[in-house]
PDB file of N, CA and C in Angstrom:
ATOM      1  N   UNK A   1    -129.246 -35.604-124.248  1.00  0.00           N
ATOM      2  CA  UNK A   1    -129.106 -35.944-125.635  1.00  0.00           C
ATOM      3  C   UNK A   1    -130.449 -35.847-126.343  1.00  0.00           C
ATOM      4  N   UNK A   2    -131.337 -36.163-125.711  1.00  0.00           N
ATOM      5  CA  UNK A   2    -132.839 -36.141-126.023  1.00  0.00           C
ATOM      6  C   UNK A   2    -133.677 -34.919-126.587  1.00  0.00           C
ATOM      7  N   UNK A   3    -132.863 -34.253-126.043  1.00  0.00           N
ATOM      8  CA  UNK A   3    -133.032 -32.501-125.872  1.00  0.00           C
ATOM      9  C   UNK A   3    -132.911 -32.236-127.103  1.00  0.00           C
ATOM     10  N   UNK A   4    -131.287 -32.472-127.229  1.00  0.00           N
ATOM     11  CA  UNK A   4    -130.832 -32.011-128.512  1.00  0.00           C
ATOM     12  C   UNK A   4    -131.182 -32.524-130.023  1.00  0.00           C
ATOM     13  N   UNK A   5    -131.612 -33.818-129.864  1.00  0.00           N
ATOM     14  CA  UNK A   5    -132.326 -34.249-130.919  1.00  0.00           C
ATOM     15  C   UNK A   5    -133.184 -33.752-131.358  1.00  0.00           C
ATOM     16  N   UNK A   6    -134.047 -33.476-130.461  1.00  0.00           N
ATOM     17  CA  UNK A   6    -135.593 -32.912-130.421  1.00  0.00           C
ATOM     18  C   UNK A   6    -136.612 -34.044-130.530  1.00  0.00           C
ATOM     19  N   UNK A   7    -136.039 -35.303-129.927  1.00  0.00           N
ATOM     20  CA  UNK A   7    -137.224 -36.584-129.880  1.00  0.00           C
ATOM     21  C   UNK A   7    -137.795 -36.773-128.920  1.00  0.00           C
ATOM     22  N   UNK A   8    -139.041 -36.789-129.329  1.00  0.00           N
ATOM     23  CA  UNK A   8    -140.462 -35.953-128.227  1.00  0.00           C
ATOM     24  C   UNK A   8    -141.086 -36.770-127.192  1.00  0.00           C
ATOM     25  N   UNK A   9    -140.616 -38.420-127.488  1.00  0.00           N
ATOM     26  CA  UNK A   9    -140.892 -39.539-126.862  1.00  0.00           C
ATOM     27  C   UNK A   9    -139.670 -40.281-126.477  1.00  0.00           C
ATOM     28  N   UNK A  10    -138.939 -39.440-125.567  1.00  0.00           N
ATOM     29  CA  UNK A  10    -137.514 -39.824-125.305  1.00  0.00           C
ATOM     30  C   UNK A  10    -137.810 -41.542-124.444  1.00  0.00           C
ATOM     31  N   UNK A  11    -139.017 -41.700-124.011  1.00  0.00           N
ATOM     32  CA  UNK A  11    -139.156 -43.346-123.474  1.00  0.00           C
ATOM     33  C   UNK A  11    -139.053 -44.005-124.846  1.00  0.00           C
ATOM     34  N   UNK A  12    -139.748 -43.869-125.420  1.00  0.00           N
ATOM     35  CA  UNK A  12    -139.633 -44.912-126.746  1.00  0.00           C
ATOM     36  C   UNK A  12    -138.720 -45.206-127.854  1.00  0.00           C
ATOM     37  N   UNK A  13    -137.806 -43.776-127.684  1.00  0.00           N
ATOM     38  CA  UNK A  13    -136.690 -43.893-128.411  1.00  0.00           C
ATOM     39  C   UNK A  13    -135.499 -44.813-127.509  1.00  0.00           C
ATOM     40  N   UNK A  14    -135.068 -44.989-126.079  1.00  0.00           N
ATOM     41  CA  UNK A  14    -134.588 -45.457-125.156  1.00  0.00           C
ATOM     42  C   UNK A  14    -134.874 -46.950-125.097  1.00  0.00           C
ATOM     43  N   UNK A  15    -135.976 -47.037-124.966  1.00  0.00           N
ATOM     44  CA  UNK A  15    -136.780 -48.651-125.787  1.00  0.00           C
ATOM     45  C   UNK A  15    -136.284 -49.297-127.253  1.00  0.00           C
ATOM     46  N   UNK A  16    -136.522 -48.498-128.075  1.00  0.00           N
ATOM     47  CA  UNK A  16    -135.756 -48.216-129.612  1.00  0.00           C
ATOM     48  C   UNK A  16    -134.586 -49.260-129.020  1.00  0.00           C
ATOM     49  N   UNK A  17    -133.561 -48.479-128.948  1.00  0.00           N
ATOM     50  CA  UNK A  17    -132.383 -48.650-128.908  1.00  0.00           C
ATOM     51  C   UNK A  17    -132.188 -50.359-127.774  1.00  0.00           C
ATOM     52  N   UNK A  18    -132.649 -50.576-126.625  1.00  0.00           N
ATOM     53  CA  UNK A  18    -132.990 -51.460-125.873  1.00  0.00           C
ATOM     54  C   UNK A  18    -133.340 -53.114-127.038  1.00  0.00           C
ATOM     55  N   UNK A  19    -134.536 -52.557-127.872  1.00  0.00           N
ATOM     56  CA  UNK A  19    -134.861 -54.179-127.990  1.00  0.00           C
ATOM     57  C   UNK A  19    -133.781 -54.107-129.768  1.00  0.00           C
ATOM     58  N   UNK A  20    -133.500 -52.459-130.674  1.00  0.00           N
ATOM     59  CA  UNK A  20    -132.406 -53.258-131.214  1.00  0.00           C
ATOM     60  C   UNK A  20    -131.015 -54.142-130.101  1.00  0.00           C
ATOM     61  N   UNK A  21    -130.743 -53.567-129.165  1.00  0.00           N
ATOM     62  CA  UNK A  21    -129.428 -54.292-128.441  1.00  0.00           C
ATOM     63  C   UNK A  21    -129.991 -56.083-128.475  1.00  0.00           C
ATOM     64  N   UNK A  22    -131.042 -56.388-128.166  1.00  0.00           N
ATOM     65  CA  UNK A  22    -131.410 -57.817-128.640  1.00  0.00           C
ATOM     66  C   UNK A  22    -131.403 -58.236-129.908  1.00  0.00           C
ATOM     67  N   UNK A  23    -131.227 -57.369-130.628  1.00  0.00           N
ATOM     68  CA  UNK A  23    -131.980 -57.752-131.946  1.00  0.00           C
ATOM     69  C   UNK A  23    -130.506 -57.852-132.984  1.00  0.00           C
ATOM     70  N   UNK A  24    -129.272 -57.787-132.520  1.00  0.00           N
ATOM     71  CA  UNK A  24    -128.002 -57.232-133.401  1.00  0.00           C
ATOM     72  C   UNK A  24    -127.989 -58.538-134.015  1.00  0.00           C
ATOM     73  N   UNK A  25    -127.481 -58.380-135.715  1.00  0.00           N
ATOM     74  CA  UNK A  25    -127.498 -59.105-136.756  1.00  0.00           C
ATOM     75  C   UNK A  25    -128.784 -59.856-136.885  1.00  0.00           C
ATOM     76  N   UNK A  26    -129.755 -59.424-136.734  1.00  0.00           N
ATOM     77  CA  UNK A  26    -130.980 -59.538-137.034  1.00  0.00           C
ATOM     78  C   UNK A  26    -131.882 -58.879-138.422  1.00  0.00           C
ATOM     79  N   UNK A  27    -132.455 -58.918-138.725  1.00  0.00           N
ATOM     80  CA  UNK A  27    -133.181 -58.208-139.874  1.00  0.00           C
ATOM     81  C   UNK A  27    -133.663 -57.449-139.267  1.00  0.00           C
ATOM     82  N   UNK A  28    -134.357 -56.279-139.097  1.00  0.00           N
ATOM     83  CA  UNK A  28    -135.291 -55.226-138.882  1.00  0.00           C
ATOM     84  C   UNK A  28    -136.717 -55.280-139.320  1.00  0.00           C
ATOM     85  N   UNK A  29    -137.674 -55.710-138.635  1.00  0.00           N
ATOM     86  CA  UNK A  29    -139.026 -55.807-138.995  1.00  0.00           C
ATOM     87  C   UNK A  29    -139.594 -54.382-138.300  1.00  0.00           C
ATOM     88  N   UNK A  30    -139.671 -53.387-139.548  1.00  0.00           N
ATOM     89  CA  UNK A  30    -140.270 -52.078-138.818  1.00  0.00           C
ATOM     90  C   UNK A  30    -142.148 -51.745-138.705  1.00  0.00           C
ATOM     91  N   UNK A  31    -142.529 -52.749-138.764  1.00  0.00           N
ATOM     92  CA  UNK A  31    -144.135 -53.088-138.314  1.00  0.00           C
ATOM     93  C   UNK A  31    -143.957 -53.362-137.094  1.00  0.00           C
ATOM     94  N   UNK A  32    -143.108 -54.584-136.906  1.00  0.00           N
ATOM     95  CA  UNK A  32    -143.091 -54.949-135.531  1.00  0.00           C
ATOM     96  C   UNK A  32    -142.656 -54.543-134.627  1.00  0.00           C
ATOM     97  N   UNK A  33    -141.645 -53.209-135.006  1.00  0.00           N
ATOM     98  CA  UNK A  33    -140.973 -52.674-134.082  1.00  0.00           C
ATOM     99  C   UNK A  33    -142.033 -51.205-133.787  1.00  0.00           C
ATOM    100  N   UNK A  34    -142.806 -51.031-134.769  1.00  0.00           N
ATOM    101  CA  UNK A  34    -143.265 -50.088-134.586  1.00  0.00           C
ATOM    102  C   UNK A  34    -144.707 -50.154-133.466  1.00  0.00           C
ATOM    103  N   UNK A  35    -145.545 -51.396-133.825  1.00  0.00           N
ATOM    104  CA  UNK A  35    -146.562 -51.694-132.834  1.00  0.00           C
ATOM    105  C   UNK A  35    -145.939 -52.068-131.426  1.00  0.00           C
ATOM    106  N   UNK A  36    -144.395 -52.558-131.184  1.00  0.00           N
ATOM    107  CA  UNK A  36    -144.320 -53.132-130.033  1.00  0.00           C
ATOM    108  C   UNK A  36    -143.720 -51.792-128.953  1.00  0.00           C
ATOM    109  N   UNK A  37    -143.296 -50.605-129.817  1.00  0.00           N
ATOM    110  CA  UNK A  37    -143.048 -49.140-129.350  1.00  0.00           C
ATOM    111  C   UNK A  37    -144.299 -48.445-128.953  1.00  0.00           C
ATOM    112  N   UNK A  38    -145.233 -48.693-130.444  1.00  0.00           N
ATOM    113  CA  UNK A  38    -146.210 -47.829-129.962  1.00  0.00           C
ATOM    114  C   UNK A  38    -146.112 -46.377-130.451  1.00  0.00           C
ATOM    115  N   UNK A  39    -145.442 -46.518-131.373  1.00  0.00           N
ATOM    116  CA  UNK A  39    -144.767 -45.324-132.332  1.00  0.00           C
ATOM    117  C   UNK A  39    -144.994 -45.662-133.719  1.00  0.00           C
ATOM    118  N   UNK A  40    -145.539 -44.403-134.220  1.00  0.00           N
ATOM    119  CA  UNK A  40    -145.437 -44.866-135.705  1.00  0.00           C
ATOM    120  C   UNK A  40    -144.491 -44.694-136.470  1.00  0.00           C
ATOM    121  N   UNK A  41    -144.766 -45.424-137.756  1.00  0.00           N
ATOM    122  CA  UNK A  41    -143.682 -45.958-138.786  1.00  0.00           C
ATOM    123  C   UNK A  41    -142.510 -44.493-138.919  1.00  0.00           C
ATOM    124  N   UNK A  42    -143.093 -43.277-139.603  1.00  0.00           N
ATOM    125  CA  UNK A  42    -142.231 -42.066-139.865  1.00  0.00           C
ATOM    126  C   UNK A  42    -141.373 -41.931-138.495  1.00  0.00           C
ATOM    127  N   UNK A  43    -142.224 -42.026-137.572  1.00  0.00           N
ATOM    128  CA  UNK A  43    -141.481 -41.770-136.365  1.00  0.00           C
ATOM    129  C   UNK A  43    -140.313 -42.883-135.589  1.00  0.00           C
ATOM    130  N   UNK A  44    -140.279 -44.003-136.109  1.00  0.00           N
ATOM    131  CA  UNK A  44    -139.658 -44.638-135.927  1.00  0.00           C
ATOM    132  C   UNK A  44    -138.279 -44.545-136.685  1.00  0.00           C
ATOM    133  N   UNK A  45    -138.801 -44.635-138.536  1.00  0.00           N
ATOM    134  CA  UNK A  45    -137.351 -44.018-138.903  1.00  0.00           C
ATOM    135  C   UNK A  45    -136.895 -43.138-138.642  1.00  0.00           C
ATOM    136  N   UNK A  46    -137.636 -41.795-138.040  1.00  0.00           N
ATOM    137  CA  UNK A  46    -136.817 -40.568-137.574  1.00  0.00           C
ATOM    138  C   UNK A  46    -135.586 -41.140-136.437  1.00  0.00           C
ATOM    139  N   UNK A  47    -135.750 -41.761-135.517  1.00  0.00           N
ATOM    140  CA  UNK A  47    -135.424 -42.234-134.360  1.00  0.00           C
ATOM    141  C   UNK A  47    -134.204 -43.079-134.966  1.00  0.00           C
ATOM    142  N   UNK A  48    -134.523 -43.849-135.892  1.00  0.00           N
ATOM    143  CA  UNK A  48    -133.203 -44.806-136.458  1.00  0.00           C
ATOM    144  C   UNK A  48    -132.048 -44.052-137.103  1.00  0.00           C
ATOM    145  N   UNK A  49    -132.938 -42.775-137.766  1.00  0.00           N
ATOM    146  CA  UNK A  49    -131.941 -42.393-138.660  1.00  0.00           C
ATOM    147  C   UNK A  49    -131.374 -41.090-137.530  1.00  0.00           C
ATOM    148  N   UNK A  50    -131.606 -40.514-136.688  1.00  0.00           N
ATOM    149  CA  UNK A  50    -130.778 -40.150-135.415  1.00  0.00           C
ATOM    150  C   UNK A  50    -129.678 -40.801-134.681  1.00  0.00           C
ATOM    151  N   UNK A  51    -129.857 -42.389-134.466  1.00  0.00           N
ATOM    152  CA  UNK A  51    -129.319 -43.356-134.080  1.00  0.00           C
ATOM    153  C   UNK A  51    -127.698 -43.588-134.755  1.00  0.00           C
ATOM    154  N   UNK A  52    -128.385 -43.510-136.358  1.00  0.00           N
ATOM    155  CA  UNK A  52    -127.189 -43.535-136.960  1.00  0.00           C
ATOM    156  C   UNK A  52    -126.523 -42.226-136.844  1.00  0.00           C
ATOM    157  N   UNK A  53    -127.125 -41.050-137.055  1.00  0.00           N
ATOM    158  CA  UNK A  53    -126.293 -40.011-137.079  1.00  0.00           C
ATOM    159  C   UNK A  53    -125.390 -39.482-135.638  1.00  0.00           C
ATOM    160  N   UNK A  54    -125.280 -40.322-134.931  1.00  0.00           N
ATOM    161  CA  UNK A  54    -125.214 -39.924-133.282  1.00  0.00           C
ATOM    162  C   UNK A  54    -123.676 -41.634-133.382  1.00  0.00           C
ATOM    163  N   UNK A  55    -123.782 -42.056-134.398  1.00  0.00           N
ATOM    164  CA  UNK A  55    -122.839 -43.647-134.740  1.00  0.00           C
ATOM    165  C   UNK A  55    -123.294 -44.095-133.006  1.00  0.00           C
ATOM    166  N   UNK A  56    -124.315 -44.285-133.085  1.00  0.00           N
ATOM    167  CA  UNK A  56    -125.274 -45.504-131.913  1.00  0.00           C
ATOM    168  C   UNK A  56    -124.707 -46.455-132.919  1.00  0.00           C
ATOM    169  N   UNK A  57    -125.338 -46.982-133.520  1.00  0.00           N
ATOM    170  CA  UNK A  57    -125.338 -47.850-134.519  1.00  0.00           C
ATOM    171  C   UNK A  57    -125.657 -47.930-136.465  1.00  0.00           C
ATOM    172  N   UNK A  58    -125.391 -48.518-136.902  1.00  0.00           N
ATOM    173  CA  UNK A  58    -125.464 -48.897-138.042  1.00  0.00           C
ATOM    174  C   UNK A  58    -126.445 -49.898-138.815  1.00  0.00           C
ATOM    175  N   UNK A  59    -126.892 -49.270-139.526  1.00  0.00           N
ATOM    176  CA  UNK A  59    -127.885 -50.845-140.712  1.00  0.00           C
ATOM    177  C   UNK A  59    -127.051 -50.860-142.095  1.00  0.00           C
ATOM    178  N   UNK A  60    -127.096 -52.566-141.708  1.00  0.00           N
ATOM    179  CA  UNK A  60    -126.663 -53.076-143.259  1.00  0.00           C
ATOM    180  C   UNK A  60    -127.578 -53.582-144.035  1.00  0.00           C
ATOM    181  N   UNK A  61    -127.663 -53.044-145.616  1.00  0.00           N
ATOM    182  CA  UNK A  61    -128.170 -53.980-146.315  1.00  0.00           C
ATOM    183  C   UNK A  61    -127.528 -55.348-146.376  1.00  0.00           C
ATOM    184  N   UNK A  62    -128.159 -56.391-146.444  1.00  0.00           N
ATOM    185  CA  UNK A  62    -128.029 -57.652-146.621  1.00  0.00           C
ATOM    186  C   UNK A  62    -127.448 -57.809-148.273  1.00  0.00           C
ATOM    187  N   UNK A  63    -126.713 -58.438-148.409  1.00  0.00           N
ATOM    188  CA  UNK A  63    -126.106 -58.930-150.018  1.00  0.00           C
ATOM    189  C   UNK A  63    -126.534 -59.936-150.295  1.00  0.00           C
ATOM    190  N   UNK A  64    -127.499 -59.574-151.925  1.00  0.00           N
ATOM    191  CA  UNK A  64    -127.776 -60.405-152.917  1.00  0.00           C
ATOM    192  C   UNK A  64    -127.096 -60.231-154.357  1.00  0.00           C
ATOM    193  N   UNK A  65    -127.264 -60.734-155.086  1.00  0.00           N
ATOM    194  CA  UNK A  65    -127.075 -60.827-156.661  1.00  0.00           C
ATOM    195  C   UNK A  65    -127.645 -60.006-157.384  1.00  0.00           C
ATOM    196  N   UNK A  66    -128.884 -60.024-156.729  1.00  0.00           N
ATOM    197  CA  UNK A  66    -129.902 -59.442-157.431  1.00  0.00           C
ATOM    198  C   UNK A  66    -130.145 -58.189-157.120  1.00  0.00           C
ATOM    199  N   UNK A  67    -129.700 -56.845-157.883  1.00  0.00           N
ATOM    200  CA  UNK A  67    -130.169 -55.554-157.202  1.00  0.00           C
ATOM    201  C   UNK A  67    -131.508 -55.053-156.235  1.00  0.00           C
ATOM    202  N   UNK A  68    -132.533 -55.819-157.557  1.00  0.00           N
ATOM    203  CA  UNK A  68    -133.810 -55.521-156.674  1.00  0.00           C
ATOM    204  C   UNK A  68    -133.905 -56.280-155.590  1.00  0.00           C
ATOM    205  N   UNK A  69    -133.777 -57.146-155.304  1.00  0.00           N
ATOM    206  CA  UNK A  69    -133.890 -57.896-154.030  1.00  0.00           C
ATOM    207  C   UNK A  69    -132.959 -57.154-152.759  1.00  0.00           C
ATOM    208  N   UNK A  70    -132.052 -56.826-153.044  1.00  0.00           N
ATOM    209  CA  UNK A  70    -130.940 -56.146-152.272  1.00  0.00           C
ATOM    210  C   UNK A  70    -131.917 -55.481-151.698  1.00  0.00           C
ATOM    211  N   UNK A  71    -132.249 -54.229-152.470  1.00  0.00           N
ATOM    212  CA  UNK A  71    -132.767 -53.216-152.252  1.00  0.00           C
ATOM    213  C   UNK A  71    -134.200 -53.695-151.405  1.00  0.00           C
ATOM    214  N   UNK A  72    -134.933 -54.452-151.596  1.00  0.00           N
ATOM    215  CA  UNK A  72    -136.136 -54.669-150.696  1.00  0.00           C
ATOM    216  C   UNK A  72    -135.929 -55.070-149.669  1.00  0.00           C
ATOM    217  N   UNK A  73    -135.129 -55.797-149.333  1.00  0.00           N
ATOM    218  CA  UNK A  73    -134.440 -56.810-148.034  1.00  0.00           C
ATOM    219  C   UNK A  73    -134.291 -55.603-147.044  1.00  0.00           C
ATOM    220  N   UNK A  74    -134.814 -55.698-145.633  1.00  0.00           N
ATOM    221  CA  UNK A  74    -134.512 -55.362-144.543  1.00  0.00           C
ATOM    222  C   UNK A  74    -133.106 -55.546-144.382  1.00  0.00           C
ATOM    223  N   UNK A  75    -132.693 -54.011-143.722  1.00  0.00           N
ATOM    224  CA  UNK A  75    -131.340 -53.871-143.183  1.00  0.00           C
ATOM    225  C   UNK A  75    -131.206 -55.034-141.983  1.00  0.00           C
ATOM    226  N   UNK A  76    -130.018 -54.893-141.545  1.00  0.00           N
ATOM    227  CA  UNK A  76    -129.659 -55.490-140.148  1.00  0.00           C
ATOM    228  C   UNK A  76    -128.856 -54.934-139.536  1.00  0.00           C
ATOM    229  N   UNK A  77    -128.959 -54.697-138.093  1.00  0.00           N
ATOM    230  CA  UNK A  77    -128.800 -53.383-137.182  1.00  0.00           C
ATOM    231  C   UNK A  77    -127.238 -54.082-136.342  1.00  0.00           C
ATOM    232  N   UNK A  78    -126.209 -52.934-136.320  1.00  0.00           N
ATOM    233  CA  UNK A  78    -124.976 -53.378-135.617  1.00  0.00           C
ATOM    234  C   UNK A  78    -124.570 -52.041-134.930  1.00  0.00           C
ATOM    235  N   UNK A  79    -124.125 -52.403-133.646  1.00  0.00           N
ATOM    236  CA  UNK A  79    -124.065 -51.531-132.904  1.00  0.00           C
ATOM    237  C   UNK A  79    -122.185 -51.210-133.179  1.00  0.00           C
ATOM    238  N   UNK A  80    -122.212 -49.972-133.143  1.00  0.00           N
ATOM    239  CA  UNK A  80    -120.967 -49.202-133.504  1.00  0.00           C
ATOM    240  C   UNK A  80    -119.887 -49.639-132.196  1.00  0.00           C
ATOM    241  N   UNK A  81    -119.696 -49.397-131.045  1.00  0.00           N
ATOM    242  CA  UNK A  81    -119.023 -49.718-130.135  1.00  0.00           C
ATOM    243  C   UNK A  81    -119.569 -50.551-128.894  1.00  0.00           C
ATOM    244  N   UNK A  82    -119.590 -52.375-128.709  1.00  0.00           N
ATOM    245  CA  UNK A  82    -119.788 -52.719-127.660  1.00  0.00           C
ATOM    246  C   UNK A  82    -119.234 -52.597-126.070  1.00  0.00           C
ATOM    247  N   UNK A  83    -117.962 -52.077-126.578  1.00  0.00           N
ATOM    248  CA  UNK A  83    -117.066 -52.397-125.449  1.00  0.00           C
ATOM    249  C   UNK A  83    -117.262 -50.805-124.219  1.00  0.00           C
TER     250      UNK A  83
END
């Protein structure tokens, strides 16, 4: 699958996916996810937004009232099929 992506740090994307499985209905802190990979930021959303396109999983925005706030608020990560 790694192949076909073309993601060049197939350990860290494997990791990726590992500490979101801890992390479900959590917020997404992508600093922290990014120093504790060891991957940087672009490269990290590349990896998420693969994730989704592959339905690994899903990010939700969080619901506010307030558009702008919506919009700044960290997603929260749900995995498409546990079973």
């Amino acid at each position: 699958m790694a192949y076909l992506l073309r993601v060049e740090k197939t350990e860290a994307f494997s990791n990726l996916i590992k500490v979101l499985a801890g992390q479900i209905g959590n917020l997404i802190n992508y600093k922290e996810l990014s120093s504790t990979l060891g991957i940087s930021f672009p490269t990290l959303k590349k990896y998420l937004w693969y994730a989704r396109k592959i339905f690994l999983l899903d990010l939700v925005t969080p619901y506010s009232r307030k558009r702008e706030k919506e919009i700044s608020l960290s997603p929260v990560v749900y995995f498409g099929d546990l079973g």
